[in-house]
N, C-alpha and C. Protein backbone atom coordinates (compact mmCIF):
# COMPACT_ATOMS: atom_id res chain seq x y z
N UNK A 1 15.12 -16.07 -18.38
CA UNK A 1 15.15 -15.22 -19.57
C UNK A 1 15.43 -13.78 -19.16
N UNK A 2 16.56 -13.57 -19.69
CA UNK A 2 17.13 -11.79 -19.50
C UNK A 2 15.57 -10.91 -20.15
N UNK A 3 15.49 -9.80 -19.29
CA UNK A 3 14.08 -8.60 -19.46
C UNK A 3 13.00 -9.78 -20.10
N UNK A 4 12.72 -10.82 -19.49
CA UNK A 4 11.29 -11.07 -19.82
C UNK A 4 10.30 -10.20 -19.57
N UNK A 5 9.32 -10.12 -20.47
CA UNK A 5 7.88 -9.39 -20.48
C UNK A 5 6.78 -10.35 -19.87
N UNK A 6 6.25 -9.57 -18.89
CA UNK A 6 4.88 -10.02 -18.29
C UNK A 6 3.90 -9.99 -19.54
N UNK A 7 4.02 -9.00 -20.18
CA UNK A 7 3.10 -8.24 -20.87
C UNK A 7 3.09 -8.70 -22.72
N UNK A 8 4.22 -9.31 -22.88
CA UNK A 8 4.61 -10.25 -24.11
C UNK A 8 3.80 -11.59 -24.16
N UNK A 9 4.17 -12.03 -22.30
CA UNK A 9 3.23 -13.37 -22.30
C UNK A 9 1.95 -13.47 -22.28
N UNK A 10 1.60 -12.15 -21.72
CA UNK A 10 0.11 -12.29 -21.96
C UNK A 10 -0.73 -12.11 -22.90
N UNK A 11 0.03 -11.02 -23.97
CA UNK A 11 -0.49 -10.95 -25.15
C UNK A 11 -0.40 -11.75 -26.24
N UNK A 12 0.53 -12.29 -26.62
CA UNK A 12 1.14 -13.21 -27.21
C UNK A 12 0.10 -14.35 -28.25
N UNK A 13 -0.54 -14.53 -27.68
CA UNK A 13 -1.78 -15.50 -27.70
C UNK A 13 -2.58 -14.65 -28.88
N UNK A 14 -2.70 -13.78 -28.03
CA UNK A 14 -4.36 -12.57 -29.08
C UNK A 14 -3.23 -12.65 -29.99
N UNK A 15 -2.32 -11.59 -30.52
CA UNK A 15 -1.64 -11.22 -31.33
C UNK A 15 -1.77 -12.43 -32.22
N UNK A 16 -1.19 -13.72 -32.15
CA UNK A 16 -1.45 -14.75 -33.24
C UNK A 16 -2.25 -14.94 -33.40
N UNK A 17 -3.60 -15.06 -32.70
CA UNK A 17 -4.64 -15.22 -33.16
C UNK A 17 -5.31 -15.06 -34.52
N UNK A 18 -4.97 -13.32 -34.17
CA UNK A 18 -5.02 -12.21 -35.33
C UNK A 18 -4.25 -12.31 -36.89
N UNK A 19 -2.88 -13.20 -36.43
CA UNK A 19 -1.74 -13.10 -37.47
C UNK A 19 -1.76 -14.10 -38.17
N UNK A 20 -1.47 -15.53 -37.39
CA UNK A 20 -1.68 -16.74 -38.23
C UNK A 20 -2.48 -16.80 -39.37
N UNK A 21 -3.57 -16.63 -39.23
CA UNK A 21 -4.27 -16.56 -40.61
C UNK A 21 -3.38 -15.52 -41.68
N UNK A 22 -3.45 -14.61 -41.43
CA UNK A 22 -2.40 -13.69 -42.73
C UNK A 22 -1.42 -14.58 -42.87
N UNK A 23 -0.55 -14.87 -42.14
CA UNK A 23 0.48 -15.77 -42.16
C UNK A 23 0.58 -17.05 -43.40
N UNK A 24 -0.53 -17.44 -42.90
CA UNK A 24 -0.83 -18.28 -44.05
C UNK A 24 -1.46 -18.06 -45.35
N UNK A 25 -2.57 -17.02 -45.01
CA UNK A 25 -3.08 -16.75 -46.17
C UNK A 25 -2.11 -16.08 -46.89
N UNK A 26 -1.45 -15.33 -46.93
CA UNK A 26 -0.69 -14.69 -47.95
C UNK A 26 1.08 -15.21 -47.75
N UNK A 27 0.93 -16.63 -47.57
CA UNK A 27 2.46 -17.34 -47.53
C UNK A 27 3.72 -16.03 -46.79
N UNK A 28 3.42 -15.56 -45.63
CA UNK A 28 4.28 -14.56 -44.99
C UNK A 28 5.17 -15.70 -44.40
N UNK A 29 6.96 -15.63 -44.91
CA UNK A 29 8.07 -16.49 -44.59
C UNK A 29 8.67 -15.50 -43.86
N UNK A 30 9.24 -14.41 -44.48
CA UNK A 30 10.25 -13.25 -43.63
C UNK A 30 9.93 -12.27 -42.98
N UNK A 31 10.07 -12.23 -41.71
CA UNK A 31 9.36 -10.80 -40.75
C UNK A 31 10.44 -10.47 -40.18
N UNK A 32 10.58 -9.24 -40.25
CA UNK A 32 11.43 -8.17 -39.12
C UNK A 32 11.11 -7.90 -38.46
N UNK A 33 11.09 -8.13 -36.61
CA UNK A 33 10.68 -7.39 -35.37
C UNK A 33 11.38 -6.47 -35.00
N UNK A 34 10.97 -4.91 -34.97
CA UNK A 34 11.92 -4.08 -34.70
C UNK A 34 11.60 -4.02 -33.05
N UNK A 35 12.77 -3.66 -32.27
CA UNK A 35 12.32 -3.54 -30.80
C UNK A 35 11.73 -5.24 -30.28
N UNK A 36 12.94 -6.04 -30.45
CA UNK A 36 12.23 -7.01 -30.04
C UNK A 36 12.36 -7.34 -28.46
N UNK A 37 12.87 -6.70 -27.63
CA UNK A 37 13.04 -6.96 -26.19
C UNK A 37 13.70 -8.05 -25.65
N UNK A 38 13.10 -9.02 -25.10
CA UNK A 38 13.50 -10.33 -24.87
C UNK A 38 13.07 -11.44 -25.93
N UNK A 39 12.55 -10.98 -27.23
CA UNK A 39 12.70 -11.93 -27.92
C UNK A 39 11.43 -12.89 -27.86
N UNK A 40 10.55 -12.62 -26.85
CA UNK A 40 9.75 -13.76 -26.45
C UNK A 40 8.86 -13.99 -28.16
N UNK A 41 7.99 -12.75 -28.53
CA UNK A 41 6.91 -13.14 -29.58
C UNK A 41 7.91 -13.60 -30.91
N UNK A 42 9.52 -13.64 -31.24
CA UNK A 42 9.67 -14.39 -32.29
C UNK A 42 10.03 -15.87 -31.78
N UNK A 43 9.86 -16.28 -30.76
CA UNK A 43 10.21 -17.26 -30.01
C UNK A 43 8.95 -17.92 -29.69
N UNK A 44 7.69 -17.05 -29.56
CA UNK A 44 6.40 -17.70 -29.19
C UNK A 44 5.73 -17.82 -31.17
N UNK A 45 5.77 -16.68 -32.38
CA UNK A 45 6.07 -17.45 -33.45
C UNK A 45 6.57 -18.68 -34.28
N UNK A 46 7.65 -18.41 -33.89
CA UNK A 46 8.55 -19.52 -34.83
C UNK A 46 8.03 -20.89 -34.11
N UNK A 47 7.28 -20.75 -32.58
CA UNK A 47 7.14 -22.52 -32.70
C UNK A 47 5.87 -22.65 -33.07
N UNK A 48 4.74 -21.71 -33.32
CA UNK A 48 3.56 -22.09 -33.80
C UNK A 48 3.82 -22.20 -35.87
N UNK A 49 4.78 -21.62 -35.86
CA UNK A 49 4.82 -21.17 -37.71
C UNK A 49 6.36 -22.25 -37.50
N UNK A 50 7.39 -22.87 -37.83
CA UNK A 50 8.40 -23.42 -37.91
C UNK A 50 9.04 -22.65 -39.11
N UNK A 51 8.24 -22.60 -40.32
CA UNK A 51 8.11 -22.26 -41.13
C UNK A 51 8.94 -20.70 -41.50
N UNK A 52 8.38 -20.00 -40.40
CA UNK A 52 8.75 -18.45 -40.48
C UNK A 52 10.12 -17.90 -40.09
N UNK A 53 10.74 -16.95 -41.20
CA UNK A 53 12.09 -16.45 -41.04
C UNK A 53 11.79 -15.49 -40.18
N UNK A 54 12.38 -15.18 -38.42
CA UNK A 54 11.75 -14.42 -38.04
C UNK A 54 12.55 -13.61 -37.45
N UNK A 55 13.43 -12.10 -37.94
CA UNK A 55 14.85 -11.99 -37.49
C UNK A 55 14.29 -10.99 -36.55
N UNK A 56 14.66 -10.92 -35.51
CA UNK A 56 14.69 -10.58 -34.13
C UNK A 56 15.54 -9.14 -34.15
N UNK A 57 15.42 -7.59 -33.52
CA UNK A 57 16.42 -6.35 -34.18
C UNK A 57 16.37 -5.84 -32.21
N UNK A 58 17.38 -5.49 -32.05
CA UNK A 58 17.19 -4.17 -30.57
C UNK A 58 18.16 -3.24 -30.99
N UNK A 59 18.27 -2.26 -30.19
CA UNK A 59 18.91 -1.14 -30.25
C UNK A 59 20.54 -1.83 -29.33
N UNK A 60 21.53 -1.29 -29.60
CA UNK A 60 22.87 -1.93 -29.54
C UNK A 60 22.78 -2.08 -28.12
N UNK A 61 22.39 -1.17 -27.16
CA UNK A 61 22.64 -1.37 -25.73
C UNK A 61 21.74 -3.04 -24.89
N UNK A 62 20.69 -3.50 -25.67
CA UNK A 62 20.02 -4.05 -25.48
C UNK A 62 20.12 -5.54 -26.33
N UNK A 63 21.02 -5.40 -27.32
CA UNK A 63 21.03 -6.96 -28.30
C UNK A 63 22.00 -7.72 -27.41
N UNK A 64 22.66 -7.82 -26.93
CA UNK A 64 23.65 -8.54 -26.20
C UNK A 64 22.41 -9.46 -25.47
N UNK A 65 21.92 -8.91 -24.38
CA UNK A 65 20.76 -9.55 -23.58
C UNK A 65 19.81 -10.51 -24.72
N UNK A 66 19.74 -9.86 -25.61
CA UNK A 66 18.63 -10.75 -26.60
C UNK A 66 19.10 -11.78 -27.05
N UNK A 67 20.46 -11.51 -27.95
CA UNK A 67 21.05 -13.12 -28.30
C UNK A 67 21.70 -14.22 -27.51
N UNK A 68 21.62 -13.19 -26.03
CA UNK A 68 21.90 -14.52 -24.71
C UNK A 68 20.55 -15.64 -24.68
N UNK A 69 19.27 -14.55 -24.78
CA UNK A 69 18.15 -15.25 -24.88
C UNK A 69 17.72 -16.55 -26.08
N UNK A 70 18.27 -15.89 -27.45
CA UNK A 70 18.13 -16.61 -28.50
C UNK A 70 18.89 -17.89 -28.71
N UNK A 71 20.19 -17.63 -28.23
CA UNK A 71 21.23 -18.74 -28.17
C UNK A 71 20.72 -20.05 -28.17
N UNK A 72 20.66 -21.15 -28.81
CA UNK A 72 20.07 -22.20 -29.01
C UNK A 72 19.08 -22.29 -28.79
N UNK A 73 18.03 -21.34 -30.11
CA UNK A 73 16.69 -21.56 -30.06
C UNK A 73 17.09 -21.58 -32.23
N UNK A 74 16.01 -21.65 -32.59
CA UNK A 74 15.98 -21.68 -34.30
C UNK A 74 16.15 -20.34 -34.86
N UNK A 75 15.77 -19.65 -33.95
CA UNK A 75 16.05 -18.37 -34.65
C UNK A 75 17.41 -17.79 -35.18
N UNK A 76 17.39 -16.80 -35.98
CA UNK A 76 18.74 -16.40 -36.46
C UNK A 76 19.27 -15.38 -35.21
N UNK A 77 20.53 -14.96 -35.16
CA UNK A 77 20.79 -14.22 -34.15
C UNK A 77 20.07 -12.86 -34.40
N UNK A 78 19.95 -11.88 -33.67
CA UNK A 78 19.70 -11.16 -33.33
C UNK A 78 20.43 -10.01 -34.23
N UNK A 79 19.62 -8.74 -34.48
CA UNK A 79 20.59 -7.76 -35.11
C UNK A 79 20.70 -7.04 -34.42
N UNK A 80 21.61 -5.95 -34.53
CA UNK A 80 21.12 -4.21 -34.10
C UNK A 80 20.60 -3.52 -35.22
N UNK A 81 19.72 -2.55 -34.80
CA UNK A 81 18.78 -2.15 -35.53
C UNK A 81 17.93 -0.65 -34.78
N UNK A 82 18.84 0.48 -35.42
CA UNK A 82 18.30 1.47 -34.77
C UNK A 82 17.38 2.05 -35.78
N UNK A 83 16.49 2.63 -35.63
CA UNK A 83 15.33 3.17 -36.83
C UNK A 83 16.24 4.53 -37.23
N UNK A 84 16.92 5.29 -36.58
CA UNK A 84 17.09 6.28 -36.46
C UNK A 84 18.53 6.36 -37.95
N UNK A 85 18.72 4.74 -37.59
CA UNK A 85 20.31 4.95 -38.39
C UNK A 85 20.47 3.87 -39.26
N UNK A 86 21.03 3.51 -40.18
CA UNK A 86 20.94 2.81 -41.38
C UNK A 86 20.06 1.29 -40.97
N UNK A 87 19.04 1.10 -41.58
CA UNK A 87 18.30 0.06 -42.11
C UNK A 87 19.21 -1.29 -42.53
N UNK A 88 18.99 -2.65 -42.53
CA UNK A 88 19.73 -3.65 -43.32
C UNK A 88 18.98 -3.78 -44.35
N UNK A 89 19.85 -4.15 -45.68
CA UNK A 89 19.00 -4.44 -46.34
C UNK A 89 18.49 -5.73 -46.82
N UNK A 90 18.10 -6.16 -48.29
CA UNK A 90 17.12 -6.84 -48.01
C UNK A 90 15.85 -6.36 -47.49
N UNK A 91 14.41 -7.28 -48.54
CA UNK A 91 13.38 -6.96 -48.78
C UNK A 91 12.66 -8.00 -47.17
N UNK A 92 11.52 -8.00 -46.80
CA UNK A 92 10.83 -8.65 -45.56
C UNK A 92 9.15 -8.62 -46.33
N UNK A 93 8.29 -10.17 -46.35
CA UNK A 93 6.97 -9.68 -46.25
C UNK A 93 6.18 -9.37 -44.98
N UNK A 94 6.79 -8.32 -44.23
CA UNK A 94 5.88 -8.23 -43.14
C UNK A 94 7.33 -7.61 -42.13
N UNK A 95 6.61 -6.08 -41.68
CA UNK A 95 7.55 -5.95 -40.52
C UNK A 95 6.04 -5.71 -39.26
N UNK A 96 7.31 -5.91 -38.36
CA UNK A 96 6.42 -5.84 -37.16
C UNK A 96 6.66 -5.57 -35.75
N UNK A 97 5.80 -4.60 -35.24
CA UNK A 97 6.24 -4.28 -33.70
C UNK A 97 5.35 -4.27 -32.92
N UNK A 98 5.89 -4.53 -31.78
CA UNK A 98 5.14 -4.31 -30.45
C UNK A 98 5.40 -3.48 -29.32
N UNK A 99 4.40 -2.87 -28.95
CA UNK A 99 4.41 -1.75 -27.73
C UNK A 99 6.25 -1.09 -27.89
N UNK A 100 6.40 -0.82 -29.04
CA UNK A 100 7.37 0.32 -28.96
C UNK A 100 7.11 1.74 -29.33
N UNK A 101 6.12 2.12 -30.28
CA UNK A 101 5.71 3.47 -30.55
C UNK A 101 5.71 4.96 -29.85
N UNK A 102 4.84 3.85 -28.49
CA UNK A 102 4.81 5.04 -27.42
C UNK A 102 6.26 5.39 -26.51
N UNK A 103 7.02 4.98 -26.69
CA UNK A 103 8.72 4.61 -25.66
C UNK A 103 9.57 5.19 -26.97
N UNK A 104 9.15 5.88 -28.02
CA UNK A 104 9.67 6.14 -28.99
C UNK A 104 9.76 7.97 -28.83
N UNK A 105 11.15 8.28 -29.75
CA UNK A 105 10.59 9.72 -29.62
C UNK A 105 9.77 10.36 -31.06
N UNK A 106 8.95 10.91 -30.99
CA UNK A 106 8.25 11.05 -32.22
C UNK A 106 9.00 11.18 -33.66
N UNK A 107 10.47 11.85 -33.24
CA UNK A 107 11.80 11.51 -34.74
C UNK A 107 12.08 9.72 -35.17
N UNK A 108 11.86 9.06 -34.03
CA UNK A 108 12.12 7.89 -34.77
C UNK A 108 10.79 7.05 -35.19
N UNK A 109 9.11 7.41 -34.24
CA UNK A 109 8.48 6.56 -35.05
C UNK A 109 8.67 6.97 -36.04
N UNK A 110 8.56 8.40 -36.98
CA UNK A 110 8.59 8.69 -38.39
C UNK A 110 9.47 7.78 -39.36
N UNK A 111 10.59 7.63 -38.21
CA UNK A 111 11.69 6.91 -39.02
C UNK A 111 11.42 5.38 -39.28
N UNK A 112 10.68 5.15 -38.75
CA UNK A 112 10.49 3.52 -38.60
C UNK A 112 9.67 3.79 -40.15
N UNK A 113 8.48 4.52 -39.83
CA UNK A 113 7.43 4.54 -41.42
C UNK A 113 8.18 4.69 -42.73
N UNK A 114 9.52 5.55 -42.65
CA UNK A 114 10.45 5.51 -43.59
C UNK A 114 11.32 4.30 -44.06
N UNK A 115 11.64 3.68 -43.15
CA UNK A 115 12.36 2.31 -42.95
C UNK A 115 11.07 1.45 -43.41
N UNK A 116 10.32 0.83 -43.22
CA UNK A 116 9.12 0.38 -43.48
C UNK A 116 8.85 0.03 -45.11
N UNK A 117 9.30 1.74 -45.28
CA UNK A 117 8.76 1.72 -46.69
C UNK A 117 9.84 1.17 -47.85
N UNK A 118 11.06 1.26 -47.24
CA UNK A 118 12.14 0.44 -47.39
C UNK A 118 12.65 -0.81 -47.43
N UNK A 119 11.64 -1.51 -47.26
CA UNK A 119 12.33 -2.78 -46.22
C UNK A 119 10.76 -3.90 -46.53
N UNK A 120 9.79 -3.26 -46.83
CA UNK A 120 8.49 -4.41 -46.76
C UNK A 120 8.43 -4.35 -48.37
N UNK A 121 8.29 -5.26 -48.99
CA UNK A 121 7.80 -5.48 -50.49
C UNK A 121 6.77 -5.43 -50.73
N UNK A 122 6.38 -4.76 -51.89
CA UNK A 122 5.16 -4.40 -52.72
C UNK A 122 3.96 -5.30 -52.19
N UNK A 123 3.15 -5.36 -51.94
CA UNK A 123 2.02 -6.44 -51.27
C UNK A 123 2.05 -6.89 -49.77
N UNK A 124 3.32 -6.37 -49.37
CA UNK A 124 3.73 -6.61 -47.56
C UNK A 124 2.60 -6.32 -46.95
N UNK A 125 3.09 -6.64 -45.53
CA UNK A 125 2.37 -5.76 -44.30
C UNK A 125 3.52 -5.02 -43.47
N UNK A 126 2.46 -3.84 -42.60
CA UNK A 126 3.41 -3.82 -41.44
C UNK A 126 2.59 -3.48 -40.42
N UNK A 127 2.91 -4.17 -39.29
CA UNK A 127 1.92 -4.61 -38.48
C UNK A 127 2.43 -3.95 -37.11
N UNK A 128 1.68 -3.26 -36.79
CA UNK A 128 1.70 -2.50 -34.96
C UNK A 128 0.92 -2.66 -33.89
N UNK A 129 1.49 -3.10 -32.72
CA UNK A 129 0.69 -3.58 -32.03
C UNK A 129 0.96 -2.54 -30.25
N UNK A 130 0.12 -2.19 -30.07
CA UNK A 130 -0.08 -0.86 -28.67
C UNK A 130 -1.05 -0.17 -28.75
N UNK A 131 -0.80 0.45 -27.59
CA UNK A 131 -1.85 1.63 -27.13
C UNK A 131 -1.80 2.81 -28.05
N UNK A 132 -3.44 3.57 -28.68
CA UNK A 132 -3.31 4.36 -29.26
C UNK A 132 -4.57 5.31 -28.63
N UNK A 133 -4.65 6.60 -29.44
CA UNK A 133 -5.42 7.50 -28.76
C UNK A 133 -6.43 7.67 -30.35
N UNK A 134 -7.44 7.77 -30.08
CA UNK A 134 -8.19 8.22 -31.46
C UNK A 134 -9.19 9.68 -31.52
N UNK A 135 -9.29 10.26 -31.80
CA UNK A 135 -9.59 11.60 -32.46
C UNK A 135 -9.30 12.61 -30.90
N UNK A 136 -8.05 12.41 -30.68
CA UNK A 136 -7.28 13.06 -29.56
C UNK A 136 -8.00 12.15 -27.89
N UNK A 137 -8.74 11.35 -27.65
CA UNK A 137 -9.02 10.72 -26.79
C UNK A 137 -8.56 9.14 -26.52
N UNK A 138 -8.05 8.71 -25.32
CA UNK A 138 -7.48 7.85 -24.65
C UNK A 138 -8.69 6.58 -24.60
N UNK A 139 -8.31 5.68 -25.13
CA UNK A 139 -9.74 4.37 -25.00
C UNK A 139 -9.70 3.97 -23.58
N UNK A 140 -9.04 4.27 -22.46
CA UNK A 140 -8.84 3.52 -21.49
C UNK A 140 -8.42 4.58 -20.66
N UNK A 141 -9.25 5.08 -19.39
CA UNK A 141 -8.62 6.02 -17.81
C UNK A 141 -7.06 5.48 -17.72
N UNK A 142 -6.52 3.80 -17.53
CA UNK A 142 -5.34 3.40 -17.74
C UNK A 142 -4.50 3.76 -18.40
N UNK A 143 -4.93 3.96 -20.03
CA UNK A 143 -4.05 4.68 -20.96
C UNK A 143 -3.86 6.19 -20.57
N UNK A 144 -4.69 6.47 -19.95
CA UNK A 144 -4.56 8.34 -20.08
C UNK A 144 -3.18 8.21 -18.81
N UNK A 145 -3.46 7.88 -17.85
CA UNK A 145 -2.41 7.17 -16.61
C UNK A 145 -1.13 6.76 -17.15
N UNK A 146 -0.91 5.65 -17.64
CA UNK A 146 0.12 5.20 -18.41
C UNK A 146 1.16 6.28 -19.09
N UNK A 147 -0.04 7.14 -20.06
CA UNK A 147 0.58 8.57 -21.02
C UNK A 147 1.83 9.66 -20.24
N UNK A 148 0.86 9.93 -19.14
CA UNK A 148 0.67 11.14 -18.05
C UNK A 148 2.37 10.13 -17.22
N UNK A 149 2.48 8.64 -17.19
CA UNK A 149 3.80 8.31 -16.79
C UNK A 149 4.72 7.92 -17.46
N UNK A 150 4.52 7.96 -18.82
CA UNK A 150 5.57 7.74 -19.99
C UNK A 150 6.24 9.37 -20.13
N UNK A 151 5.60 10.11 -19.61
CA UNK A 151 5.96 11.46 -20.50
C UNK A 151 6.05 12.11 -19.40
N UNK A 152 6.13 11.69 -18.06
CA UNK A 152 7.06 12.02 -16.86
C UNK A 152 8.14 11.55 -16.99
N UNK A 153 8.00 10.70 -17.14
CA UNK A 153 9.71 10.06 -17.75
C UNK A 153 10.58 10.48 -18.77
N UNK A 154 9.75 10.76 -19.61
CA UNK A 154 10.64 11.20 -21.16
C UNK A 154 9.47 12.03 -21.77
N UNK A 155 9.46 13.03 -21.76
CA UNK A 155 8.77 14.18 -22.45
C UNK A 155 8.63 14.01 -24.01
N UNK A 156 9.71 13.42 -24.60
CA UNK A 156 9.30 12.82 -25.73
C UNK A 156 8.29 11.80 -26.22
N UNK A 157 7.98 10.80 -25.13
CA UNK A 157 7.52 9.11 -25.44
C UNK A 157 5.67 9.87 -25.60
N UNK A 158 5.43 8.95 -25.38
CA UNK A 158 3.67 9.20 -25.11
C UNK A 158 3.20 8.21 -25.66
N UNK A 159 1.59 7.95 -25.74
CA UNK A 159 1.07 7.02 -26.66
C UNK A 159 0.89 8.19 -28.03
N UNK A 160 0.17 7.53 -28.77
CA UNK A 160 0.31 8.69 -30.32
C UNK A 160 -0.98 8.33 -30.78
N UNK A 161 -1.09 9.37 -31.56
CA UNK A 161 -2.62 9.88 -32.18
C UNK A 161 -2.95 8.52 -33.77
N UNK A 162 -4.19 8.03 -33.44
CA UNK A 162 -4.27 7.01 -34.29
C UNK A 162 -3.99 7.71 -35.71
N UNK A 163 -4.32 9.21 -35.62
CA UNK A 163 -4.22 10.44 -37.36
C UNK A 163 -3.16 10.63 -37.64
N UNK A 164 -2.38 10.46 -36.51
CA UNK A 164 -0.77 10.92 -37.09
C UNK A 164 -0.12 9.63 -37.53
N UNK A 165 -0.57 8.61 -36.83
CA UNK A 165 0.22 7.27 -37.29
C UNK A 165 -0.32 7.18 -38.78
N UNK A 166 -1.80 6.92 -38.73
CA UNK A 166 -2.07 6.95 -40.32
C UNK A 166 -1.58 7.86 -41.20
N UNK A 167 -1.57 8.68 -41.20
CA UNK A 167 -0.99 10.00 -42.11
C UNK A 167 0.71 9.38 -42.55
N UNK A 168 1.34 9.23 -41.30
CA UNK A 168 2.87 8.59 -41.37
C UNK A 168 2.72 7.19 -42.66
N UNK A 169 1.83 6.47 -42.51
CA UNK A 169 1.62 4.96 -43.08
C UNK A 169 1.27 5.42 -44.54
N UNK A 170 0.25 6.10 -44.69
CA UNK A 170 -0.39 6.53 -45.80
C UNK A 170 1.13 7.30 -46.90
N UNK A 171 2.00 8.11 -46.26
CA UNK A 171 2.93 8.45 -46.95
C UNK A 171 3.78 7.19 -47.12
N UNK A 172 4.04 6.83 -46.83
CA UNK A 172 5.13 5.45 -47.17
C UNK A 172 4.61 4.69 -47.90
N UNK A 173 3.46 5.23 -48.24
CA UNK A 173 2.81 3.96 -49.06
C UNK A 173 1.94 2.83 -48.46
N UNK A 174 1.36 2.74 -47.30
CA UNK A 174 1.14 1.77 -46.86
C UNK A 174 -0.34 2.01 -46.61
N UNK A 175 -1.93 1.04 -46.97
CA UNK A 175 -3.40 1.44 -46.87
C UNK A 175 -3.51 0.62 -46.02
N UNK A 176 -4.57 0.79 -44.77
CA UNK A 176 -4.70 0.06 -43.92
C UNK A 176 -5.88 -0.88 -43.87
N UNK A 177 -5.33 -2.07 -43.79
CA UNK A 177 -6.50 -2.83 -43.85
C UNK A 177 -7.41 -3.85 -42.52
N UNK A 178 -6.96 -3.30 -41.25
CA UNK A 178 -7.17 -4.00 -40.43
C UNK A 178 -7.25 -3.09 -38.74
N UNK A 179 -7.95 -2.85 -38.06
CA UNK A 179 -7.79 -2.27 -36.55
C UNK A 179 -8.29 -3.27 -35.95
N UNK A 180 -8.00 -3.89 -34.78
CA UNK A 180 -8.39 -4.40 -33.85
C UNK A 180 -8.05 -4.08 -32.70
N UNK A 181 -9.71 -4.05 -32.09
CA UNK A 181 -9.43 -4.64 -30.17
C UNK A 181 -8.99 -5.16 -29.75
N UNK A 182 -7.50 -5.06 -29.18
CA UNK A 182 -7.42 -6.09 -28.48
C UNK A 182 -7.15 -5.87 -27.01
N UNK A 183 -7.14 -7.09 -25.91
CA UNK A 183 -7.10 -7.08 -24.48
C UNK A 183 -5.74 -5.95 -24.16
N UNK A 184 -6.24 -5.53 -22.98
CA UNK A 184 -6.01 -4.83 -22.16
C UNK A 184 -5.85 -3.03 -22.84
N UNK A 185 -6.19 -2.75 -23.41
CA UNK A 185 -6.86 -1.44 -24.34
C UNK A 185 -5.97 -1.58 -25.31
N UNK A 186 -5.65 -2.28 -26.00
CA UNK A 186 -4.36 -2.15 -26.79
C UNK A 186 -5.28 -2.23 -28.25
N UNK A 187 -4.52 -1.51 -29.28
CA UNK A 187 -5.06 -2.21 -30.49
C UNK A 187 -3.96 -2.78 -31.64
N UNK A 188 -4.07 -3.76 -32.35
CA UNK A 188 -3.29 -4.60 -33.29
C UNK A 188 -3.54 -3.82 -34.98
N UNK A 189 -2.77 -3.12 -35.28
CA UNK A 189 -2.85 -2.13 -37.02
C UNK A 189 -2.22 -2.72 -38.01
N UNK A 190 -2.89 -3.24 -39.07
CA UNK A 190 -2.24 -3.87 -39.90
C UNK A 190 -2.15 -3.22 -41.26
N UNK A 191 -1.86 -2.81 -41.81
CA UNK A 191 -1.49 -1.84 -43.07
C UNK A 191 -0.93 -2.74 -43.99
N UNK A 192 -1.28 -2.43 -45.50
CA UNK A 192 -0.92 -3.33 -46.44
C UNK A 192 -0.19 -2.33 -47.56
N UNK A 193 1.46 -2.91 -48.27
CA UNK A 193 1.92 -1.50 -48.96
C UNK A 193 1.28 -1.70 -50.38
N UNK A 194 0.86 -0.56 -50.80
CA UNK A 194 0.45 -0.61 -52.26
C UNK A 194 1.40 -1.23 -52.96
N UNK A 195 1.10 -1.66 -54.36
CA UNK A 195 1.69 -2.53 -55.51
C UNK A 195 1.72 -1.50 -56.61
N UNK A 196 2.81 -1.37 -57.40
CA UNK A 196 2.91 -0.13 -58.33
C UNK A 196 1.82 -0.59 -59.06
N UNK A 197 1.41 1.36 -59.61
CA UNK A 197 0.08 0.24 -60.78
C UNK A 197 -1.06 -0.25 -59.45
N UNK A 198 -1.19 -0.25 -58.57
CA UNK A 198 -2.41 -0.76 -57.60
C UNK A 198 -3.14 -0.02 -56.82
N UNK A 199 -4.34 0.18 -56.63
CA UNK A 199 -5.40 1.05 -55.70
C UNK A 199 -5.03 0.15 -54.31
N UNK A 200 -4.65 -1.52 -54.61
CA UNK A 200 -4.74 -1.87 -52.81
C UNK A 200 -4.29 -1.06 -51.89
């Protein structure tokens, strides 16, 4: 598998844990993975859900590698999909990412919350899954490490403030109904978009 994730396989597991149930409970068929890498979690999805439309997105330099990966699996091919630059359309109940936020430059997470608000239907989710920092502190010496080498690299990336992500969600419309712990300091955010006419 072209750019397999160590770090896809290991999480992979918790993450459904968490999801399946929504999945079912609220009949979730269509999900958008933005930043899907190698593809592994709509590939480790679709065989626990069969069920689930699960379209797979990378940035253009990177989809080639992905739909080598996808190529005779159930999934649909692969899109490109930059946050930064036109959205597809079509409605999704549920978008969703993993450990891209922090590898992001703070112009495009915004853009993703904009896209988001675009793209998930009235009662959706959108679901984030990484390292975050909460009332300006790092849950993990690792994360502060990690930060301190994302942003040697790219002065833009970092992990991001759990206030600014909410604030971003809360404008798009989206109330959050879910934080979790999960392994290796990471946490799983699940946000639900209001319904016109709705306090949810």
């Amino acid at each position: 598998m072209l750019n397999f994730s160590p770090a896809s396989e290991r999480n992979q597991a918790s993450i459904a844990e968490r999801l399946i149930p929504l999945f079912k409970e609220e009949s979730v068929v269509q999900v958008l993975e933005i930043g899907s890498g190698s593809g592994q979690h709509g590939l480790y999805f679709s065989a626990l859900l069969p069920e689930i439309s699960w379209q797979c997105t990378e940035l253009p330099a990177n989809v080639q590698a992905l739909a080598l990966n996808l190529a005779d699996t159930r999934l649909r091919e692969p899109r490109v999909l930059d946050v930064l630059a036109a959205w597809p359309e079509g409605k999704v109940e549920l978008l969703y990412s993993a450990n891209t936020l922090h590898i992001m430059a703070m112009a495009a997470v915004e853009a993703l919350f904009g896209g988001a608000q675009s793209v998930v239907i009235e009662g959706g989710y959108l679901c984030l899954y990484g390292p975050f920092r909460y009332g300006g502190a790092f849950t993990s010496q690792s994360n502060a490490e990690f930060d301190h080498w994302l942003r040697q690299r790219d002065p833009q990336s970092g992990i991001r403030d759990i206030e600014v992500i909410s604030k971003l969600a809360g404008q798009a419309g989206f109330n959050l109904v879910a934080d979790y712990a999960m392994p290796a300091n990471n946490q799983l955010l699940l946000w639900r978009k209001a319904e016109t006419g709705s306090s949810k």
